[in-house]
C-alpha atoms as a PDB file:
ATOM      1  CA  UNK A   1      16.515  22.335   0.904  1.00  0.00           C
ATOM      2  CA  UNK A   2      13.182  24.158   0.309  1.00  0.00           C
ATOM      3  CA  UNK A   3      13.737  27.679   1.897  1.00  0.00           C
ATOM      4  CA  UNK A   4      14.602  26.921   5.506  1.00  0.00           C
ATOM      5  CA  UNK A   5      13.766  23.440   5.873  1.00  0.00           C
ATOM      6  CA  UNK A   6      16.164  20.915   5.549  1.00  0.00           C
ATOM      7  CA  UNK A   7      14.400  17.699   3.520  1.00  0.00           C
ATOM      8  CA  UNK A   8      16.638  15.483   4.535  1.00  0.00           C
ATOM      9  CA  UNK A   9      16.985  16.167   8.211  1.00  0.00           C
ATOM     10  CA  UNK A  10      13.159  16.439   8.364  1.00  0.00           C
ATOM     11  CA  UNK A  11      13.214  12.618   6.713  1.00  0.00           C
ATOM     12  CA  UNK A  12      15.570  11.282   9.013  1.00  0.00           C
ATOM     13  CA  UNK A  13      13.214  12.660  12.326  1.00  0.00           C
ATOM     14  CA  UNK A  14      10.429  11.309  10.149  1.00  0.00           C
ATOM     15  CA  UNK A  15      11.866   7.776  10.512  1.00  0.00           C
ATOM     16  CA  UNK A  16      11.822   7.686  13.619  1.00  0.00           C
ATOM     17  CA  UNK A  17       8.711   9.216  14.097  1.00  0.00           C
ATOM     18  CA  UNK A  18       7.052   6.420  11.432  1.00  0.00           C
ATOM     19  CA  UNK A  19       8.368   3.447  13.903  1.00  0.00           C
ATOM     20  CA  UNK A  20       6.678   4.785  16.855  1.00  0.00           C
ATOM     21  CA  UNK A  21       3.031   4.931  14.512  1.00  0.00           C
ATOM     22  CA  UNK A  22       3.794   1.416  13.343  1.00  0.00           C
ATOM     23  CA  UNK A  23       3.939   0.130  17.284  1.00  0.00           C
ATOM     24  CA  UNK A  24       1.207   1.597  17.871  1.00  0.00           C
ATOM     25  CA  UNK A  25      -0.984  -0.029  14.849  1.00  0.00           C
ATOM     26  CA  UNK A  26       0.492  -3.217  15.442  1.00  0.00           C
ATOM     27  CA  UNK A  27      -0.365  -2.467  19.416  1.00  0.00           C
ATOM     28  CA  UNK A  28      -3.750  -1.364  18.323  1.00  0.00           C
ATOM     29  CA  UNK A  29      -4.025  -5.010  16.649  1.00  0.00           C
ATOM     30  CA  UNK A  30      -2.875  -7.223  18.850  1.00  0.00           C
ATOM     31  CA  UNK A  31      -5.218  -5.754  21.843  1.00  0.00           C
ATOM     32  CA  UNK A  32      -8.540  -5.343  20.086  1.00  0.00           C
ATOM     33  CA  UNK A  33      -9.649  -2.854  17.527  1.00  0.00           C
ATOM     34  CA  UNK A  34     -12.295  -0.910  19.340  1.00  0.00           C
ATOM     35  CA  UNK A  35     -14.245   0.948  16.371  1.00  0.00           C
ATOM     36  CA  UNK A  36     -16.775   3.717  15.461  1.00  0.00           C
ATOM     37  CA  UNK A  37     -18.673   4.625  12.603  1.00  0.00           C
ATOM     38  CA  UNK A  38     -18.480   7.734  10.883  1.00  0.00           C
ATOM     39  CA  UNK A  39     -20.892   6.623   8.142  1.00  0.00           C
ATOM     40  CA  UNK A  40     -22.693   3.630   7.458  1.00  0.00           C
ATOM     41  CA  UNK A  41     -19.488   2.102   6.039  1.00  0.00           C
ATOM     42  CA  UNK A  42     -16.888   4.569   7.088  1.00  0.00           C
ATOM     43  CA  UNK A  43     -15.548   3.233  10.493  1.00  0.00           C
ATOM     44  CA  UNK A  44     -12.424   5.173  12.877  1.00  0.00           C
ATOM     45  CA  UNK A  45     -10.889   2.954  15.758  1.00  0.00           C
ATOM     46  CA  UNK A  46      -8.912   3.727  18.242  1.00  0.00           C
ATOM     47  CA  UNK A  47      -5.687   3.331  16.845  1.00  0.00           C
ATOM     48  CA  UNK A  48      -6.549   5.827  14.016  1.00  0.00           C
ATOM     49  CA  UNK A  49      -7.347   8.555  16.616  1.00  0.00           C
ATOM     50  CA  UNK A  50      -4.037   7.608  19.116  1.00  0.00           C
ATOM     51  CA  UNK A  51      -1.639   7.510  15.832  1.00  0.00           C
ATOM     52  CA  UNK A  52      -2.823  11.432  14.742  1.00  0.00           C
ATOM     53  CA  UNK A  53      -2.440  12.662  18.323  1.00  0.00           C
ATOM     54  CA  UNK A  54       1.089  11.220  18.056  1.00  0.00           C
ATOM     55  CA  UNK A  55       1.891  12.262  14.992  1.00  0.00           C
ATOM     56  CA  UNK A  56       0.729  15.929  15.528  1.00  0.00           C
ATOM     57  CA  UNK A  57       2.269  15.940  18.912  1.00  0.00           C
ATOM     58  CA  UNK A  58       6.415  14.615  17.067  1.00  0.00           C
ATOM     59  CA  UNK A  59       6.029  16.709  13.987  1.00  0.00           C
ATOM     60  CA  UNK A  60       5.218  19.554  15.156  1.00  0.00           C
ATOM     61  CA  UNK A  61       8.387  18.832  17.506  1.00  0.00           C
ATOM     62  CA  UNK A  62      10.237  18.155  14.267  1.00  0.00           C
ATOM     63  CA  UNK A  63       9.305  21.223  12.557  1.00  0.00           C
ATOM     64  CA  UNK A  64       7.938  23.932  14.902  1.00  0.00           C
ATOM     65  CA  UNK A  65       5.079  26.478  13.189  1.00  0.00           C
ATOM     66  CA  UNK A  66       4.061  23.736  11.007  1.00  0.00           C
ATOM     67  CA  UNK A  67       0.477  23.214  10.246  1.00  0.00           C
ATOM     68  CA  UNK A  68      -1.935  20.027  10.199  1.00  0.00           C
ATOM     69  CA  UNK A  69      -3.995  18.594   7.613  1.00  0.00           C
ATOM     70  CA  UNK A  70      -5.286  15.111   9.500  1.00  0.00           C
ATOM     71  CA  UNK A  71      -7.978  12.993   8.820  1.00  0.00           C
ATOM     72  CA  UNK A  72      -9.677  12.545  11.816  1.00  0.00           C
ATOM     73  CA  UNK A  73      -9.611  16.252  12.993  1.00  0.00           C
ATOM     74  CA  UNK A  74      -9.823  18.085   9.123  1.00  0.00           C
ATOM     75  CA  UNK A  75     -11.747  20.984   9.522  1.00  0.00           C
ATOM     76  CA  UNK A  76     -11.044  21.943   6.050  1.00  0.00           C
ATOM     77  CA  UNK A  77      -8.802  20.228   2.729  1.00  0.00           C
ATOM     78  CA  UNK A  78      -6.718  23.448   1.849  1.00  0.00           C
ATOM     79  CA  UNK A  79      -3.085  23.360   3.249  1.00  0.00           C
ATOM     80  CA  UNK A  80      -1.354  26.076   4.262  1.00  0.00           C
ATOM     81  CA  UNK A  81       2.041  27.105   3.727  1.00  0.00           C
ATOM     82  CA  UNK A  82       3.955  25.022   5.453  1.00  0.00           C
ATOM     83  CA  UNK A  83       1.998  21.686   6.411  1.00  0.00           C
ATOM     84  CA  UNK A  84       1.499  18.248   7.472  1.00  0.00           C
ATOM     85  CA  UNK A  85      -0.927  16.465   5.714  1.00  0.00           C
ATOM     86  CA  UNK A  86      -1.673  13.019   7.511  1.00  0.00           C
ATOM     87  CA  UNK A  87      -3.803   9.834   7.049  1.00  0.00           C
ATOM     88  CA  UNK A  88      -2.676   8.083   9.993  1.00  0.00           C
ATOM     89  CA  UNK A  89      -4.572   4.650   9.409  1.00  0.00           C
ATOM     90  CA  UNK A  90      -5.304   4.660   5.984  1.00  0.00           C
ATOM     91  CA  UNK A  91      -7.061   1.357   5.004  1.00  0.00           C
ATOM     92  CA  UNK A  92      -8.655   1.538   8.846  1.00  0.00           C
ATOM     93  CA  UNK A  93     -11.523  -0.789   7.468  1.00  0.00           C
ATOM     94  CA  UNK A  94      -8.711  -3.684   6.482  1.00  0.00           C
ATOM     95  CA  UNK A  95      -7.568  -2.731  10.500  1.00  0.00           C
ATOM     96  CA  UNK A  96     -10.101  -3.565  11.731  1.00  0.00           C
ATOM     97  CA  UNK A  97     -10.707  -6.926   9.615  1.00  0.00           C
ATOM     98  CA  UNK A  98      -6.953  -7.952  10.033  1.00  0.00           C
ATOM     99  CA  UNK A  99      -5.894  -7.125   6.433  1.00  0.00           C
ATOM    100  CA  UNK A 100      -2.509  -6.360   6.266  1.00  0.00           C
ATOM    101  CA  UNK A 101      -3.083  -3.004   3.599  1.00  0.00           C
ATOM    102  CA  UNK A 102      -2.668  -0.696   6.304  1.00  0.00           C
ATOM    103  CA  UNK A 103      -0.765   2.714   5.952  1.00  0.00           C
ATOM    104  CA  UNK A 104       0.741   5.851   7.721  1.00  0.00           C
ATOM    105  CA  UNK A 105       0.611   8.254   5.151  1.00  0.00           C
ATOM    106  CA  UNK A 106       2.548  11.736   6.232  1.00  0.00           C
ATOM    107  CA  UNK A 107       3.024  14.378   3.655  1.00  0.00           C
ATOM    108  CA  UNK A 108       4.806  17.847   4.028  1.00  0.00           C
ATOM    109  CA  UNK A 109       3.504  20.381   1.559  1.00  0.00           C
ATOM    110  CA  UNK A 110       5.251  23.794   1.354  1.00  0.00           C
ATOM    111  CA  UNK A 111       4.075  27.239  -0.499  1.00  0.00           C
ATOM    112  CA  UNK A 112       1.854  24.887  -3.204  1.00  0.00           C
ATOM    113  CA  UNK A 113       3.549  21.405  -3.640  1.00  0.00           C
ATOM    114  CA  UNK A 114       4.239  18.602  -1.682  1.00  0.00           C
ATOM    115  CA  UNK A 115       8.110  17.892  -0.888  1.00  0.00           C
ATOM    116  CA  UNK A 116       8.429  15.193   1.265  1.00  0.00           C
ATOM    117  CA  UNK A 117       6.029  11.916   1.411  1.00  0.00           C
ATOM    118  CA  UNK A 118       6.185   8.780   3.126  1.00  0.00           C
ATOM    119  CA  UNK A 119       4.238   5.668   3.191  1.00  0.00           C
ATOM    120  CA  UNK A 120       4.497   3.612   5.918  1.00  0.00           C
ATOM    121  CA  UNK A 121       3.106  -0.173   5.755  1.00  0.00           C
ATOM    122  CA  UNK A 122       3.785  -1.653   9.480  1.00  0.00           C
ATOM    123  CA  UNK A 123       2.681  -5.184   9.079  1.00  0.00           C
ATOM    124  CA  UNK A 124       4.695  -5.399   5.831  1.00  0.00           C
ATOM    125  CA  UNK A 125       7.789  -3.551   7.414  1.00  0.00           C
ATOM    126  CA  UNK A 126       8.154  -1.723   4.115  1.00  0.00           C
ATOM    127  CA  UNK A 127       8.814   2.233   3.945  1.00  0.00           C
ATOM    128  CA  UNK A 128       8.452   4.113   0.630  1.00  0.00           C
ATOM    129  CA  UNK A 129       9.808   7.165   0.668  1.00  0.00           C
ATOM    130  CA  UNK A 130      10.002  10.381  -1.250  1.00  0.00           C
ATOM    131  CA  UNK A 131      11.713  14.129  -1.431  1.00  0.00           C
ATOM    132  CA  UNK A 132      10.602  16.103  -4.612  1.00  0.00           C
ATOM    133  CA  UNK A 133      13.583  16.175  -6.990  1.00  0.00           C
ATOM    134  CA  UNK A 134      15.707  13.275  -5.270  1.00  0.00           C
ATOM    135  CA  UNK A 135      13.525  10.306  -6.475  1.00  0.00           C
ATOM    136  CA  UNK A 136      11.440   7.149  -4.362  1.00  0.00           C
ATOM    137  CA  UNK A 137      12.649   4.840  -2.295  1.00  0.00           C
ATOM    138  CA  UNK A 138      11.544   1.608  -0.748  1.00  0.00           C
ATOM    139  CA  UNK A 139      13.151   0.586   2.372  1.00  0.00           C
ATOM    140  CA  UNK A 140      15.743   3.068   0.722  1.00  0.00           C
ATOM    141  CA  UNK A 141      16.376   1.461  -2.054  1.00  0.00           C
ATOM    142  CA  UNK A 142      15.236   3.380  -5.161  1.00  0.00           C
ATOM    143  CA  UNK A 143      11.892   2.564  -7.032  1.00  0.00           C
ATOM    144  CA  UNK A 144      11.097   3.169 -10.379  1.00  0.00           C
ATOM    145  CA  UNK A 145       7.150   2.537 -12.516  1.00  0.00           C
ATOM    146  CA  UNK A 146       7.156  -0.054 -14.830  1.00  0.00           C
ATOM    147  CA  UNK A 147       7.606   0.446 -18.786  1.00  0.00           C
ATOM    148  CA  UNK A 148       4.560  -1.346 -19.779  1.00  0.00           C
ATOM    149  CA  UNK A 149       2.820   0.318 -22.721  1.00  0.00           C
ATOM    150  CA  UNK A 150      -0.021  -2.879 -23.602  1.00  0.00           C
ATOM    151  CA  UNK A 151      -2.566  -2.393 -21.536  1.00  0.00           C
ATOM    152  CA  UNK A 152      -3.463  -6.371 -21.682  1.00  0.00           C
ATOM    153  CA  UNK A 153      -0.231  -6.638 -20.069  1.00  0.00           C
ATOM    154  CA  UNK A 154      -1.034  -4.501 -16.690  1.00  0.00           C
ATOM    155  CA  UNK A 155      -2.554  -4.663 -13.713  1.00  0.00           C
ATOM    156  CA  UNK A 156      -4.891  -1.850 -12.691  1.00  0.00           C
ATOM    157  CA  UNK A 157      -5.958  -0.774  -9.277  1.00  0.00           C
ATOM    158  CA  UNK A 158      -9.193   1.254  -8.028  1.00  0.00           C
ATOM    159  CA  UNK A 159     -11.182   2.178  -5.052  1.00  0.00           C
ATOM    160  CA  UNK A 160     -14.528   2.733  -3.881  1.00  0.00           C
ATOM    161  CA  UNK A 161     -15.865   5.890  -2.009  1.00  0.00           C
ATOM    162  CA  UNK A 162     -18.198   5.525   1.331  1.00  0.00           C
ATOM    163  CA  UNK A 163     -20.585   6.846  -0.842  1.00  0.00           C
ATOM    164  CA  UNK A 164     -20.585   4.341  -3.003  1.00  0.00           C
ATOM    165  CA  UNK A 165     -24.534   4.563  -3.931  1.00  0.00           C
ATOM    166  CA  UNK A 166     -23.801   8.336  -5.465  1.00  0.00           C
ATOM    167  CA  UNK A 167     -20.756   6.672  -7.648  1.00  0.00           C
ATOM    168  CA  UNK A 168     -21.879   3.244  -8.233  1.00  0.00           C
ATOM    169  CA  UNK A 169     -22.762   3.394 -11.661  1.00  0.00           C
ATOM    170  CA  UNK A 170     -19.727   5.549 -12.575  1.00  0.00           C
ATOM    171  CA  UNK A 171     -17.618   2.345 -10.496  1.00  0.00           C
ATOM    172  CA  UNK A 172     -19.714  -0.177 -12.762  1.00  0.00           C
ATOM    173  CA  UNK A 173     -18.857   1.648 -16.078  1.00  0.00           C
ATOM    174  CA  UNK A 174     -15.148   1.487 -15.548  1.00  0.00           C
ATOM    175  CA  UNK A 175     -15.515  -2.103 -14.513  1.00  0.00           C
ATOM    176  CA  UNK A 176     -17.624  -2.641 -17.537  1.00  0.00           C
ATOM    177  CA  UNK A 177     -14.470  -1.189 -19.679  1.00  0.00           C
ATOM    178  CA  UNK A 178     -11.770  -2.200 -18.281  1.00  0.00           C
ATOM    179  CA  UNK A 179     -11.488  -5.788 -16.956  1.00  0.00           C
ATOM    180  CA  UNK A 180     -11.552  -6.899 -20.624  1.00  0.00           C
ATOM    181  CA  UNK A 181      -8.817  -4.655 -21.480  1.00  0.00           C
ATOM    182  CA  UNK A 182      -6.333  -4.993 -18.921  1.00  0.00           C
ATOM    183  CA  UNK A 183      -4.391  -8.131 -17.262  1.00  0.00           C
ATOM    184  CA  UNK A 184      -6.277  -7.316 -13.989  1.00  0.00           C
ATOM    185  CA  UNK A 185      -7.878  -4.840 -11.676  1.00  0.00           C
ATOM    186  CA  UNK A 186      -7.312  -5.136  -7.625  1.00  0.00           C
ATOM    187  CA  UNK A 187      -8.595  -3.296  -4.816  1.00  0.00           C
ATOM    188  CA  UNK A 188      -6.459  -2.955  -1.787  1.00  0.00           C
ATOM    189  CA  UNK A 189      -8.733  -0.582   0.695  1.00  0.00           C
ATOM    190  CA  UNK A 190      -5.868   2.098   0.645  1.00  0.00           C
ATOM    191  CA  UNK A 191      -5.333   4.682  -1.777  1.00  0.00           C
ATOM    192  CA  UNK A 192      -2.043   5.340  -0.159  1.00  0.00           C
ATOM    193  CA  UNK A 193      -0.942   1.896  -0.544  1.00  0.00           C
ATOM    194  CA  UNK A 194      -2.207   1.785  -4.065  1.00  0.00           C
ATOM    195  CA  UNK A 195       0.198   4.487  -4.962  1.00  0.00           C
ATOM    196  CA  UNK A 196       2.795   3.567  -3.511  1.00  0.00           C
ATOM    197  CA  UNK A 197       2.329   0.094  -5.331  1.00  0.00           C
ATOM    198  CA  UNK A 198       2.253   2.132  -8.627  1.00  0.00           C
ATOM    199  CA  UNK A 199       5.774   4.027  -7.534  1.00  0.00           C
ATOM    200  CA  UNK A 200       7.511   0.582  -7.036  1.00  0.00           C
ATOM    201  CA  UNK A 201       5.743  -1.120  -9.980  1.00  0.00           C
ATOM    202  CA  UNK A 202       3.781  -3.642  -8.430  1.00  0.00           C
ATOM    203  CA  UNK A 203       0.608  -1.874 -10.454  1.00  0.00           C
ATOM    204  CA  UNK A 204       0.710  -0.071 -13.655  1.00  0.00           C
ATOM    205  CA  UNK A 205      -2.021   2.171 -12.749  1.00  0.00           C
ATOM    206  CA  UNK A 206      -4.866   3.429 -10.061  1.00  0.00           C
ATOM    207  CA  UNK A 207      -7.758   5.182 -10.150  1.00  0.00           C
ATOM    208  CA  UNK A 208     -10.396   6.584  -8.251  1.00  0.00           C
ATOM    209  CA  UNK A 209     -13.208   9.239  -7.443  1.00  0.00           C
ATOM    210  CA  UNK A 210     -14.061  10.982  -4.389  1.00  0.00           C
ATOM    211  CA  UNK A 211     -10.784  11.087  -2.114  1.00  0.00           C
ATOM    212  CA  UNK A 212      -9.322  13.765  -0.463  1.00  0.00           C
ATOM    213  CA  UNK A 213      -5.743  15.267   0.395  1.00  0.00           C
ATOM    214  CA  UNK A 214      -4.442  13.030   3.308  1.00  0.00           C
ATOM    215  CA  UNK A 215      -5.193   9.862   0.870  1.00  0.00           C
ATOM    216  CA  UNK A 216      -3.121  11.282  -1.747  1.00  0.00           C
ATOM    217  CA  UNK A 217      -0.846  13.752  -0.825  1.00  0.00           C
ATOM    218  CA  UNK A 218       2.296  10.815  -0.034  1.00  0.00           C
ATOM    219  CA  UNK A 219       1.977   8.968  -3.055  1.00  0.00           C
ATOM    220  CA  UNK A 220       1.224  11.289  -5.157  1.00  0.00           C
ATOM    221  CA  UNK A 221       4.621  12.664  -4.971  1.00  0.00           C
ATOM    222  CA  UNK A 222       5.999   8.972  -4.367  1.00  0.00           C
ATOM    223  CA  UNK A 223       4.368   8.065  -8.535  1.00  0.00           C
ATOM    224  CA  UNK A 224       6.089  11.216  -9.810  1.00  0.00           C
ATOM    225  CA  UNK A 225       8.952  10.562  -8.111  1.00  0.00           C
ATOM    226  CA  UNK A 226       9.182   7.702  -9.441  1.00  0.00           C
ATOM    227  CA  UNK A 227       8.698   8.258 -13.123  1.00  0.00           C
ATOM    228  CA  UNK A 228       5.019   7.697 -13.218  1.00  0.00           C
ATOM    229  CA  UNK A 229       2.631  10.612 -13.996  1.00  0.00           C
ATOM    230  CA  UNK A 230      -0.961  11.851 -11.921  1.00  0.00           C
ATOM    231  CA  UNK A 231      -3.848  13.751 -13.248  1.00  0.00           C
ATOM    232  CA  UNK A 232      -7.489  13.443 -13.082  1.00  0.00           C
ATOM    233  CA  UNK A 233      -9.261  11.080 -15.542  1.00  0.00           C
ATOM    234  CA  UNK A 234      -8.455  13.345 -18.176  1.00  0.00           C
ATOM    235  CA  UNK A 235      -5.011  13.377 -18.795  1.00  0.00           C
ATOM    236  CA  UNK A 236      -4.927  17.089 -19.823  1.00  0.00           C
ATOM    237  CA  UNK A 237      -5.654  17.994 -16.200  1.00  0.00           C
ATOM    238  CA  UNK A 238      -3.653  18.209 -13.744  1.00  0.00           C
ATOM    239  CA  UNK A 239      -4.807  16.467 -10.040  1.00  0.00           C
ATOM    240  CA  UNK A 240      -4.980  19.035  -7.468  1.00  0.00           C
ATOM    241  CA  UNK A 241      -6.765  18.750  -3.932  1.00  0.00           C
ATOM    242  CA  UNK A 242      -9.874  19.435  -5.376  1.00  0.00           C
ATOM    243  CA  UNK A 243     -10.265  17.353  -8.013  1.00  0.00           C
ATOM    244  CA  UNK A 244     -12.807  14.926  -8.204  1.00  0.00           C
ATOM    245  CA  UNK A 245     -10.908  12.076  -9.117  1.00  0.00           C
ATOM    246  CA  UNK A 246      -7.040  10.439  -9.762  1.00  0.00           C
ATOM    247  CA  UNK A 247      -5.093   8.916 -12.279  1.00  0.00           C
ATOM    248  CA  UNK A 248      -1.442   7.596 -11.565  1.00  0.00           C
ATOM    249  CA  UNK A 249       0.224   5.801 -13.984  1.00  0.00           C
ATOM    250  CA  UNK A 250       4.084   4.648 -15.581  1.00  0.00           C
ATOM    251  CA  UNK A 251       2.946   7.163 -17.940  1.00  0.00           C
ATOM    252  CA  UNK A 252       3.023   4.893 -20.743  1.00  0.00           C
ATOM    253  CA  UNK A 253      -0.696   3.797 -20.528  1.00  0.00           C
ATOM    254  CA  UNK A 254      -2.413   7.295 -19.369  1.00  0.00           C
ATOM    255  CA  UNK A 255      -3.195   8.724 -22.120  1.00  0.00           C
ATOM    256  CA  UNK A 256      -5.198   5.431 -23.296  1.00  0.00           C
ATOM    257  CA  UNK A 257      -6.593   4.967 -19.686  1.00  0.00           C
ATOM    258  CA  UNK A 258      -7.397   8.400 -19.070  1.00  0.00           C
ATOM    259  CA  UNK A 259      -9.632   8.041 -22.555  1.00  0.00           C
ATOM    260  CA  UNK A 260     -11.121   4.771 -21.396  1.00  0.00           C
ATOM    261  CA  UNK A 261     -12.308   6.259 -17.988  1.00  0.00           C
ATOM    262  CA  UNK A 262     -15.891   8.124 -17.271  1.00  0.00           C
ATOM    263  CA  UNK A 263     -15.112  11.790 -17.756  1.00  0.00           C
ATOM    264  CA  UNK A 264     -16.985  14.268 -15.269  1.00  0.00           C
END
């Protein structure tokens, strides 16, 4: 319970809520991904825009006098006291090339933290799931980071912002840095799904520049969840909404990755 709202009730409508945006991505793909651009590399289809109006329409069923923080209709990246903060086709450039790293990511923040976060992957069929205090699941079963501490030993994960030309030499830097030092470094499309891949300990770590709350705001709280630890680049700050950039880790590499990474 936070105040009056009941976590797990509001999880359990949630569920349901999730399968109805997975039919509709999966519609979305099997009929033709009709797309726009937004920016010269920053593309919205169809799907993304009928998946929000669902979403916005069921949860604020679910939990009436709720606000929205949604991707494709964000007027502004401050939540308010009690709401929704929603990516509802994050990785919506692997959607429209047929890549399955595709996620509903749905986030309930309340007074000035998140407290419930889920990740939905509907070509995968996996579910991670989150309430703050009661630990991660996957497909309800409970997640944990990994306990790597040798950073030759882990696999890394990072992103790259439409605006890649203002961050590009900040991206190559990293690159520079990093791929000798660690095992590996992927990039999935989907910050969401990167997080959640660092709550079930698929990747030891993620980072990244330039997102904003509806990429974050689930798996954020899925990593801590977890066991894992978020901050910006420097480990001695915390992430918040307006932070420039991320961090999530097990925790047992951030303080060495964290020094490794281009400060601000």
């Amino acid at each position: 319970m936070f105040g009056d709202i009941n976590a797990a009730r509001i999880m359990e409508g949630l569920a349901t809520i999730a399968d109805k945006a997975g039919d509709i991505v999966r519609d979305g793909a099997a009929h033709g991904r009709k797309i726009r651009h937004k920016g010269r590399i920053d593309l919205v289809t169809e799907t993304d825009l009928a998946v929000e109006a669902m979403l916005k329409n069921e949860l604020a069923a679910l939990l009436p006098g709720s606000d929205f923080l949604a991707e494709e209709t964000a007027n502004d990246t401050e939540p308010g006291e009690l709401t929704w903060i929603i990516d509802p086709v994050d990785g919506t450039t692997n959607f429209a090339h047929g890549l399955p790293f595709v996620a509903n990511s749905i986030a309930l923040w309340h007074r000035d933290r998140v407290v419930l976060g889920m990740v939905n992957m509907p070509f995968t069929s996996e579910r991670f799931t989150a309430i703050l205090g009661q630990g991660a699941y996957l497909n309800k079963h409970p997640i944990a980071v990994t306990d790597e501490a040798d950073l030759e030993q882990c696999v890394l994960a990072t992103g790259f912002p439409y605006d890649i030309g203002v961050h590009l030499e900040d991206i190559l830097n990293n690159l520079r840095v990093l791929l000798p030092l660690a095992q590996g470094i992927r990039r999935a499309g989907a910050a969401a799904v990167d997080l959640a891949f660092v709550a079930c300990g698929r990747l030891d770590g993620f980072y990244e520049r330039a997102l904003n709350p509806w990429d974050t705001a689930a798996g954020l709280l899925l990593v801590n969840e977890a066991g894992g630890r978020v901050t910006e680049y420097d480990p001695a700050v915390p992430y918040s909404f307006k932070s420039s950039c991320i961090l999530a880790t097990n925790g047992r590499i951030h303080e060495e990755l964290g020094g490794l990474l281009s400060r601000d």
